[in-house]
PDB file of N, CA and C in Angstrom:
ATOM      1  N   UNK A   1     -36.602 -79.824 -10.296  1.00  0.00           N
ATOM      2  CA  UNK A   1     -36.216 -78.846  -9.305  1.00  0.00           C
ATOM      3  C   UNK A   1     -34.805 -79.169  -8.819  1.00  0.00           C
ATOM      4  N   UNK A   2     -34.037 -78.209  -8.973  1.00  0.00           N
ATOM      5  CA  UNK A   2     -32.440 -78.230  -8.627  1.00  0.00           C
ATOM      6  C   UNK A   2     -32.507 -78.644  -7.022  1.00  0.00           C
ATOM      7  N   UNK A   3     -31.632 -79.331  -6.488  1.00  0.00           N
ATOM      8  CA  UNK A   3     -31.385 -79.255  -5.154  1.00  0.00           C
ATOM      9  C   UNK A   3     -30.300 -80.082  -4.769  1.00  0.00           C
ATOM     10  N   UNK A   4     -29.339 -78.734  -3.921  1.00  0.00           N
ATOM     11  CA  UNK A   4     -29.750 -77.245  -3.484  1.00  0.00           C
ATOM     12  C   UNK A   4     -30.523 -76.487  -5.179  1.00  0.00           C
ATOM     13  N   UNK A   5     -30.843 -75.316  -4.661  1.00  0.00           N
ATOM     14  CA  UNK A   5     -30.835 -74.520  -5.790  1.00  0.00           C
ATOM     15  C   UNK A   5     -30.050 -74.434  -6.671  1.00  0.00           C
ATOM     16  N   UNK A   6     -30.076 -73.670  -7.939  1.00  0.00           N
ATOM     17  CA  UNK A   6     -29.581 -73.576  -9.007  1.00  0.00           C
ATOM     18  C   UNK A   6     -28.266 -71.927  -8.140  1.00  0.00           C
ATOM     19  N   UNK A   7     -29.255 -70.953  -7.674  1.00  0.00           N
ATOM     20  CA  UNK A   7     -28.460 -70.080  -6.874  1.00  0.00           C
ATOM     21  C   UNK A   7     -27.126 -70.388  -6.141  1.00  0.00           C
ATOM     22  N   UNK A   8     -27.396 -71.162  -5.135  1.00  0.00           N
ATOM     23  CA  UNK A   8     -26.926 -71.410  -3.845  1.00  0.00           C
ATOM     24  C   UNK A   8     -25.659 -72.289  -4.547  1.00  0.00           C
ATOM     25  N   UNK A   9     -25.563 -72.989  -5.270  1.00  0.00           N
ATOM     26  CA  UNK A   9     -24.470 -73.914  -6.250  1.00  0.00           C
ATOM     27  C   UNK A   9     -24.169 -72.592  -6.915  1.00  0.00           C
ATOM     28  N   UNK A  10     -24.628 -71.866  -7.528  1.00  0.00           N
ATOM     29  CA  UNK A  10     -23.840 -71.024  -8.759  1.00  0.00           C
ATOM     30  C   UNK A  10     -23.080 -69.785  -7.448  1.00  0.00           C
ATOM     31  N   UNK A  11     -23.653 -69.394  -6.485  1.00  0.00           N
ATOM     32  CA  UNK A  11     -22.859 -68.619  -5.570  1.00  0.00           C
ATOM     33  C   UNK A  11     -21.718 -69.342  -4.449  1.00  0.00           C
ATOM     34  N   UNK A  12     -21.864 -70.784  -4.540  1.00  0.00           N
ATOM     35  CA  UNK A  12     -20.819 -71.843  -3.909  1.00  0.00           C
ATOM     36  C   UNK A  12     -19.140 -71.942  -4.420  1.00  0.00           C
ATOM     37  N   UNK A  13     -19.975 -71.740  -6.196  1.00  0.00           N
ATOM     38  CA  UNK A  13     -18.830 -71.830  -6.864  1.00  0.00           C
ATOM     39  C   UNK A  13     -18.446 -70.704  -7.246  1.00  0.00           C
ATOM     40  N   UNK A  14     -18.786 -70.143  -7.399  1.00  0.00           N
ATOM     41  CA  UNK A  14     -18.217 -68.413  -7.570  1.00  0.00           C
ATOM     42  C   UNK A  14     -16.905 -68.213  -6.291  1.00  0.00           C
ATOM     43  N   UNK A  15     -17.571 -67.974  -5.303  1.00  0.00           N
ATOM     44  CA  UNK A  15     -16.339 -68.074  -3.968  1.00  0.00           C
ATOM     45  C   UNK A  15     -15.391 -68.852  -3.816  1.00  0.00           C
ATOM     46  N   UNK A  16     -15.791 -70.251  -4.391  1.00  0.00           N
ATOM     47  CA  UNK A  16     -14.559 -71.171  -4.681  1.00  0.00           C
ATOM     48  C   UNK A  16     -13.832 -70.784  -5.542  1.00  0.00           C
ATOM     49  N   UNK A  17     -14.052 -70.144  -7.037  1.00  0.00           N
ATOM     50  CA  UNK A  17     -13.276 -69.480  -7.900  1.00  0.00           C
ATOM     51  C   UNK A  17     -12.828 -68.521  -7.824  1.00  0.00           C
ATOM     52  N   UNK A  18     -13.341 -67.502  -6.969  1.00  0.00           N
ATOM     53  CA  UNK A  18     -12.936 -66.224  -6.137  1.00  0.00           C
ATOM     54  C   UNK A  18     -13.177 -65.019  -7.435  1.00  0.00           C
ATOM     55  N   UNK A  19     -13.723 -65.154  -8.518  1.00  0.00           N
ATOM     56  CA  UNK A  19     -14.156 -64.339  -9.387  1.00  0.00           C
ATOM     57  C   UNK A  19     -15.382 -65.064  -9.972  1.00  0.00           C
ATOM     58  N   UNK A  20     -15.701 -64.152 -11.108  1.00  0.00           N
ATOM     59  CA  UNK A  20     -16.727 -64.594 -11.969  1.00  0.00           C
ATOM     60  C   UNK A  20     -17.297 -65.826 -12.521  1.00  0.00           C
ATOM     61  N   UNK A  21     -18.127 -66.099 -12.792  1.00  0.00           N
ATOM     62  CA  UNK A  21     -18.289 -67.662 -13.481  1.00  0.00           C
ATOM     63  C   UNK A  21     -18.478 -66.776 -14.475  1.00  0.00           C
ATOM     64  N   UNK A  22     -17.833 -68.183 -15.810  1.00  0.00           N
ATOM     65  CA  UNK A  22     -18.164 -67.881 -16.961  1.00  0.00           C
ATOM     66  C   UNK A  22     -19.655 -68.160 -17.480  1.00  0.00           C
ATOM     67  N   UNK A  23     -20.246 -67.917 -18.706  1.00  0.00           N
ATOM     68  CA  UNK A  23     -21.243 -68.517 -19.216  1.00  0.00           C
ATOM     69  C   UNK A  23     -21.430 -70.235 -19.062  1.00  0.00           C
ATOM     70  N   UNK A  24     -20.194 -70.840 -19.430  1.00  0.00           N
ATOM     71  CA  UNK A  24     -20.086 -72.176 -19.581  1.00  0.00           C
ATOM     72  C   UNK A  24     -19.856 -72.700 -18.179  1.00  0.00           C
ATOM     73  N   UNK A  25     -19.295 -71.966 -17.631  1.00  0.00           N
ATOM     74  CA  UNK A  25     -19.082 -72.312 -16.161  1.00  0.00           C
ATOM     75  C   UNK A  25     -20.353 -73.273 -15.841  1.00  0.00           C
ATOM     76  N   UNK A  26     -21.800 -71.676 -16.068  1.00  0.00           N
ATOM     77  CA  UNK A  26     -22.904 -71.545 -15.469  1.00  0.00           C
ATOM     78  C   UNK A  26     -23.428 -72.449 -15.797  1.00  0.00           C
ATOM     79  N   UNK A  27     -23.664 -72.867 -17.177  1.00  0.00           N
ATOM     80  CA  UNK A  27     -24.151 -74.112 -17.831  1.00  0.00           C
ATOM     81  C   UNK A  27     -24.003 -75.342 -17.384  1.00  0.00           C
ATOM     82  N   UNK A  28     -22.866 -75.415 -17.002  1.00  0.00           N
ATOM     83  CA  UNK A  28     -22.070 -76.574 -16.410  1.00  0.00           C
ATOM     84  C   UNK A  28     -22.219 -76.976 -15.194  1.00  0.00           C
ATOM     85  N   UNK A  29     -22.674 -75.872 -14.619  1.00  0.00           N
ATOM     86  CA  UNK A  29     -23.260 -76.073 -13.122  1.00  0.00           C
ATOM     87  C   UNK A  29     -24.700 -76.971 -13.408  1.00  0.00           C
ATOM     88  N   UNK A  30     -25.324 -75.954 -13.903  1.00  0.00           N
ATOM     89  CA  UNK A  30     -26.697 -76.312 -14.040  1.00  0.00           C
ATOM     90  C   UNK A  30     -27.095 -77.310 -14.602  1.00  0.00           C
ATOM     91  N   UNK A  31     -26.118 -77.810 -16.118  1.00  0.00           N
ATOM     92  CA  UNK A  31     -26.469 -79.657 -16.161  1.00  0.00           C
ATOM     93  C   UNK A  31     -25.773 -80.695 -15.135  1.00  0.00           C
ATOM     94  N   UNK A  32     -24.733 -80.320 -14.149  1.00  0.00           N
ATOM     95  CA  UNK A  32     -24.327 -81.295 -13.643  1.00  0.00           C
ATOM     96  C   UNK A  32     -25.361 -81.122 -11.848  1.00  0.00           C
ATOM     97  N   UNK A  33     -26.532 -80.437 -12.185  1.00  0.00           N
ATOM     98  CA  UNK A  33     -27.030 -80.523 -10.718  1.00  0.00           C
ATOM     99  C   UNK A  33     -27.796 -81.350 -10.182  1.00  0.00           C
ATOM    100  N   UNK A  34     -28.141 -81.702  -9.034  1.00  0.00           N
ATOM    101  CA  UNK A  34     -29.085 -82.979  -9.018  1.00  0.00           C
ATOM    102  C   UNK A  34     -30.200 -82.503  -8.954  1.00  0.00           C
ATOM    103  N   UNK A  35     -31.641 -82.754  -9.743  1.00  0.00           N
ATOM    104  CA  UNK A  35     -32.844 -82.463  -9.788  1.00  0.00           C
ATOM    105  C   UNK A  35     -33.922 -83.624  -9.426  1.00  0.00           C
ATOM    106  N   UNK A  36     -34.796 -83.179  -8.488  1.00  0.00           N
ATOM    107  CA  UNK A  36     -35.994 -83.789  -7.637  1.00  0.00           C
ATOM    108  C   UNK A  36     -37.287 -83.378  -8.886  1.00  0.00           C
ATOM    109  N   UNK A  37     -37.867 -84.570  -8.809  1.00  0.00           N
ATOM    110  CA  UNK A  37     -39.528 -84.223  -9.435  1.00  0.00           C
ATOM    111  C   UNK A  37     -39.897 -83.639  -8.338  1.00  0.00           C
ATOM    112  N   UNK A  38     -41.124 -82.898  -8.555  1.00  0.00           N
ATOM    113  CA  UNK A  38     -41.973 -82.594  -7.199  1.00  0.00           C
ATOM    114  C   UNK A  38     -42.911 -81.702  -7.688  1.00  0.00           C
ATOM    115  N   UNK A  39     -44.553 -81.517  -7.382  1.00  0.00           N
ATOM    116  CA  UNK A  39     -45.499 -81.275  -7.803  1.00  0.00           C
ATOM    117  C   UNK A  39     -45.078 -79.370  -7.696  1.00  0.00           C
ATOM    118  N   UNK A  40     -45.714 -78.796  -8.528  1.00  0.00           N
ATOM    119  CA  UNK A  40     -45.708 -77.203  -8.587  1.00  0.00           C
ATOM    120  C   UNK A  40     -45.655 -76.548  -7.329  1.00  0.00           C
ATOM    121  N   UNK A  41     -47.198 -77.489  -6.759  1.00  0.00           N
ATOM    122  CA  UNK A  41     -47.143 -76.666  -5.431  1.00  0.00           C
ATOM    123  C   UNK A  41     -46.383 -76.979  -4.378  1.00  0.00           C
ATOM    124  N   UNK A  42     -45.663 -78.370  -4.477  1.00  0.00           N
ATOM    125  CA  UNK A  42     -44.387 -78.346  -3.806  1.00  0.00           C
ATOM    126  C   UNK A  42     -42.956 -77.484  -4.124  1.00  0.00           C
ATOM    127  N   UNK A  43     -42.641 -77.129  -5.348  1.00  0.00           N
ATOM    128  CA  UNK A  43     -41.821 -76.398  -5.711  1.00  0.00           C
ATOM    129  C   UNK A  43     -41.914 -74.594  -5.048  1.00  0.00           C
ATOM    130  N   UNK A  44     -43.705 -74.746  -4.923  1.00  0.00           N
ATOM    131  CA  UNK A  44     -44.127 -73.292  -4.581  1.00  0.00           C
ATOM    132  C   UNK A  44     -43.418 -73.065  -3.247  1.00  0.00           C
ATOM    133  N   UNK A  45     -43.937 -74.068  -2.168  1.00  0.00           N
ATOM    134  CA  UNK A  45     -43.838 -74.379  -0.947  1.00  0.00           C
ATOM    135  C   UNK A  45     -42.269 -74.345  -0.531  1.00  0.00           C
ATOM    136  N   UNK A  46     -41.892 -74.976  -1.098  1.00  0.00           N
ATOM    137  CA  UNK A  46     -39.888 -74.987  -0.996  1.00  0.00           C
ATOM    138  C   UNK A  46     -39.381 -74.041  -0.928  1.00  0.00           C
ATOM    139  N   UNK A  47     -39.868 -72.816  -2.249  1.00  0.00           N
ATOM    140  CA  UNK A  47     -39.291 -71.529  -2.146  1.00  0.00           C
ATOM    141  C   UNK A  47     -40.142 -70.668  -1.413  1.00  0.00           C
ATOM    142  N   UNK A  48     -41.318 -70.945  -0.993  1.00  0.00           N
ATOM    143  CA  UNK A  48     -41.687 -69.550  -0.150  1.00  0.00           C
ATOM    144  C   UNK A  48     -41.014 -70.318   1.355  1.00  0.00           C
ATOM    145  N   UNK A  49     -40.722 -71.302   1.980  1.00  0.00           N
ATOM    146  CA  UNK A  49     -40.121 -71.869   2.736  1.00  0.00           C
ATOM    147  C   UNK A  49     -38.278 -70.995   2.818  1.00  0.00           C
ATOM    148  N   UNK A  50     -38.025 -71.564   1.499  1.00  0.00           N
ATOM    149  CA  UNK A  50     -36.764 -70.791   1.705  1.00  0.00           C
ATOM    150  C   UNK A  50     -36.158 -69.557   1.430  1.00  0.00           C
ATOM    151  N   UNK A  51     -37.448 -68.323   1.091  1.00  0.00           N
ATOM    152  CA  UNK A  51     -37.466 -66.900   1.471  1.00  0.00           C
ATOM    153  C   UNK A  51     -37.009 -66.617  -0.256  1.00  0.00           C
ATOM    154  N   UNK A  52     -37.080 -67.642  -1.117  1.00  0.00           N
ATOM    155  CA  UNK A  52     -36.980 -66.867  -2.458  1.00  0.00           C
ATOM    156  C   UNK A  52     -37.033 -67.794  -3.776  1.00  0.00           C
ATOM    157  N   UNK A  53     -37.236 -67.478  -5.157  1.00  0.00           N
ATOM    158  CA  UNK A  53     -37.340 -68.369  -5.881  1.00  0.00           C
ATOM    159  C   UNK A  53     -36.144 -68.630  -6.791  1.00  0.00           C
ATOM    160  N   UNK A  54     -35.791 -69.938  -7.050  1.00  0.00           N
ATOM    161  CA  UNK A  54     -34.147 -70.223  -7.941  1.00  0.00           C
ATOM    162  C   UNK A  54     -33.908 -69.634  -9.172  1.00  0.00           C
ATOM    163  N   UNK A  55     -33.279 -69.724  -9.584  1.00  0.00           N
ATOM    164  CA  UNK A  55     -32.858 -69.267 -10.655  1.00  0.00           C
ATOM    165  C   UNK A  55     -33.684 -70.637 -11.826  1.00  0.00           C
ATOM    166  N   UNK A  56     -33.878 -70.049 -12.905  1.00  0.00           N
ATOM    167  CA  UNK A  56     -34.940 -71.222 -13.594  1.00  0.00           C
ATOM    168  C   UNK A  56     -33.763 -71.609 -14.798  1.00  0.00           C
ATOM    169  N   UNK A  57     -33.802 -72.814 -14.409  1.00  0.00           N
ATOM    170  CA  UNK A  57     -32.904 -74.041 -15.724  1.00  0.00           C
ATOM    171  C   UNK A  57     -32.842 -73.028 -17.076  1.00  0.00           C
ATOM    172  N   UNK A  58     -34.005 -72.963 -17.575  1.00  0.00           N
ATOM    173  CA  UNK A  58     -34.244 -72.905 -19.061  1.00  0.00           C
ATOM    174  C   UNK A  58     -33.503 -71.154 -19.465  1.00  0.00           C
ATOM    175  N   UNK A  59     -33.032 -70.244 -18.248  1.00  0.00           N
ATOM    176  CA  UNK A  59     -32.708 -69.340 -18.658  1.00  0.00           C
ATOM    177  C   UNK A  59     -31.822 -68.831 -17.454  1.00  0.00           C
ATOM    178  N   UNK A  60     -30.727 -69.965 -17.007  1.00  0.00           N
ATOM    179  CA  UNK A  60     -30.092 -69.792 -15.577  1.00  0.00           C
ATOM    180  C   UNK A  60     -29.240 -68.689 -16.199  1.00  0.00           C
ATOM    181  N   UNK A  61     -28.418 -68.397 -17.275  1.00  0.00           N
ATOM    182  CA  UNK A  61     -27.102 -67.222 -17.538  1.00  0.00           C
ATOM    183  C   UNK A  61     -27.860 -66.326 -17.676  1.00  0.00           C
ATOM    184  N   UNK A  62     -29.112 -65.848 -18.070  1.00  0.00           N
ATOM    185  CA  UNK A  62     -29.690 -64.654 -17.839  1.00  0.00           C
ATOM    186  C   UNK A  62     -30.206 -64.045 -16.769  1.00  0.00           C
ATOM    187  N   UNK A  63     -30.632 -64.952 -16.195  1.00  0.00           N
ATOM    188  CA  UNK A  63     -30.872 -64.781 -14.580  1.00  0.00           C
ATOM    189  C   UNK A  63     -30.118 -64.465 -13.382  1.00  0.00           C
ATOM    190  N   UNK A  64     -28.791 -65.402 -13.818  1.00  0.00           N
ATOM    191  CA  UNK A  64     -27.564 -65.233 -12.935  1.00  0.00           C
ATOM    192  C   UNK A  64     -27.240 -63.756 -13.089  1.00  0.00           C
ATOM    193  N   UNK A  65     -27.397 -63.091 -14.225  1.00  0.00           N
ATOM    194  CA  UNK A  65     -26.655 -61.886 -14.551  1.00  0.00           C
ATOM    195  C   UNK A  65     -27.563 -60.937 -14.284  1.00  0.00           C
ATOM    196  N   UNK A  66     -28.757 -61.243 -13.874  1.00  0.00           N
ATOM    197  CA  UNK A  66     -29.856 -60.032 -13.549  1.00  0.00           C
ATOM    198  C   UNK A  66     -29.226 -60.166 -11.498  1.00  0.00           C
ATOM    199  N   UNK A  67     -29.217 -61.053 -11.028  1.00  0.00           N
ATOM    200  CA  UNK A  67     -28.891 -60.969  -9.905  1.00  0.00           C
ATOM    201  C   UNK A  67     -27.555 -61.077  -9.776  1.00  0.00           C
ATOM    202  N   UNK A  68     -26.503 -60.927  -9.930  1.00  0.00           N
ATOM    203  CA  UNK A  68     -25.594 -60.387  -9.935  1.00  0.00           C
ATOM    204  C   UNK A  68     -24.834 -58.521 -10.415  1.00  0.00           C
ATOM    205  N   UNK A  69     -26.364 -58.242 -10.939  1.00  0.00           N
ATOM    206  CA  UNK A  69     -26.349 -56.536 -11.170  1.00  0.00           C
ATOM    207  C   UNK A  69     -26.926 -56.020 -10.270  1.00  0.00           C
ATOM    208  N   UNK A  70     -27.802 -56.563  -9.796  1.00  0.00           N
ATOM    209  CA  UNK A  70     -28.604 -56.890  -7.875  1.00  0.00           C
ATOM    210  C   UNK A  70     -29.729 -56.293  -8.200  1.00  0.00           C
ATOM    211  N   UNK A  71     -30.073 -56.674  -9.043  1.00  0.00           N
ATOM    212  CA  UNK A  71     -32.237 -56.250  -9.608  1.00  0.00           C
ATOM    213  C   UNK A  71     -32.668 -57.084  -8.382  1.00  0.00           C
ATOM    214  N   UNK A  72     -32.050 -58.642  -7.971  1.00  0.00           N
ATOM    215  CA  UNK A  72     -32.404 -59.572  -6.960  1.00  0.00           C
ATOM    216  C   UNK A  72     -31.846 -59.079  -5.905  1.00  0.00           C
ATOM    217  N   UNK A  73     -30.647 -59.256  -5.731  1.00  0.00           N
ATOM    218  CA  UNK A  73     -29.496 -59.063  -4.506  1.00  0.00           C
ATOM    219  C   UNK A  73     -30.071 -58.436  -3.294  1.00  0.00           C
ATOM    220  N   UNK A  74     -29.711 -59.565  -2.675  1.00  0.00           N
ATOM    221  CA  UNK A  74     -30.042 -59.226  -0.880  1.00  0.00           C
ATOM    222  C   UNK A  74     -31.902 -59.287  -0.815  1.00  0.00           C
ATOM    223  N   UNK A  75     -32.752 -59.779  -1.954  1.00  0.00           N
ATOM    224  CA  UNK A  75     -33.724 -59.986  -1.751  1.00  0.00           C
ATOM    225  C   UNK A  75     -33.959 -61.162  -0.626  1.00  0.00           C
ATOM    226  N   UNK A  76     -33.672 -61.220   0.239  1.00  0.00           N
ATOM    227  CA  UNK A  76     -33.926 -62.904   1.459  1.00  0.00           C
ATOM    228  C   UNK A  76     -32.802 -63.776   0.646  1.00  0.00           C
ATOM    229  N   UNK A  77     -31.813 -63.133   0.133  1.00  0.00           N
ATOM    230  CA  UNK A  77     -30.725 -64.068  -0.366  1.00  0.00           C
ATOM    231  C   UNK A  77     -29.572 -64.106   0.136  1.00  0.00           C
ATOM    232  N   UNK A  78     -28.784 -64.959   1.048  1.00  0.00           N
ATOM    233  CA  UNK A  78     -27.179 -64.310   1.139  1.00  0.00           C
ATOM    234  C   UNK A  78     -26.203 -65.283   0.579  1.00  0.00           C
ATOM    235  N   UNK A  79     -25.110 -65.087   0.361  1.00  0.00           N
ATOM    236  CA  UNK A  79     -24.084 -66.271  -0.182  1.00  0.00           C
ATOM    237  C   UNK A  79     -24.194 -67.383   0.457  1.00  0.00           C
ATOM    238  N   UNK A  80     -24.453 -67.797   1.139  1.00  0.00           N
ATOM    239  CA  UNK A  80     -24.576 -68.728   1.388  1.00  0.00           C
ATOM    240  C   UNK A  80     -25.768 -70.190   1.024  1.00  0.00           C
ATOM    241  N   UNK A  81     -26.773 -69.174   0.585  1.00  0.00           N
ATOM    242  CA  UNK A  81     -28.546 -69.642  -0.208  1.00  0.00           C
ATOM    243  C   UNK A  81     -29.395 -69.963   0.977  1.00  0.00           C
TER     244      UNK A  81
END
C-alpha cells in the first residue's frame, strides 16, 4: 500500500510540473513510492477513512488517465488527496 497514495503523489507532482505527467513520469512515481504491508481490511479501512480508493500499482497509467478524463474527478478527491 502506497503511502501517501499513489493519487495524492501523482497530483503533487503534476502541480509541481505545472502540466501533464508523462507515462514514465507516472511509473516513476509509482516505483519510487514508499509502500506499507497492511492486512486487506486495513487497506479497506484507510480508504473508506480517506473518502476514496488509490490508484492500484499494477495499472497506475491507466487509472491515472481514467481520472484525469474525470470518470473519478471530484469523487471525495481534491488536489490536494
Amino acid at each position: 500500500m502506497p503511502i501517501p497514495p499513489l493519487l495524492a503523489l501523482l497530483l503533487a507532482q503534476r502541480e509541481q510540473k505545472g502540466k501533464d505527467l508523462t507515462e514514465a513520469e507516472v511509473l516513476e512515481c509509482r516505483n519510487g513510492a514508499v509502500c506499507m504491508t497492511m492486512r486487506l481490511s486495513q487497506a479497506r479501512q484507510l480508504a473508506e477513512k480517506r473518502g476514496y480508493d488509490d490508484l492500484a500499482p499494477e495499472s497506475v497509467w491507466e487509472d491515472w488517465q481514467t481520472f484525469l478524463a474525470g470518470d473519478v474527478a471530484n469523487d471525495g478527491v481534491d488536489e490536494k488527496g
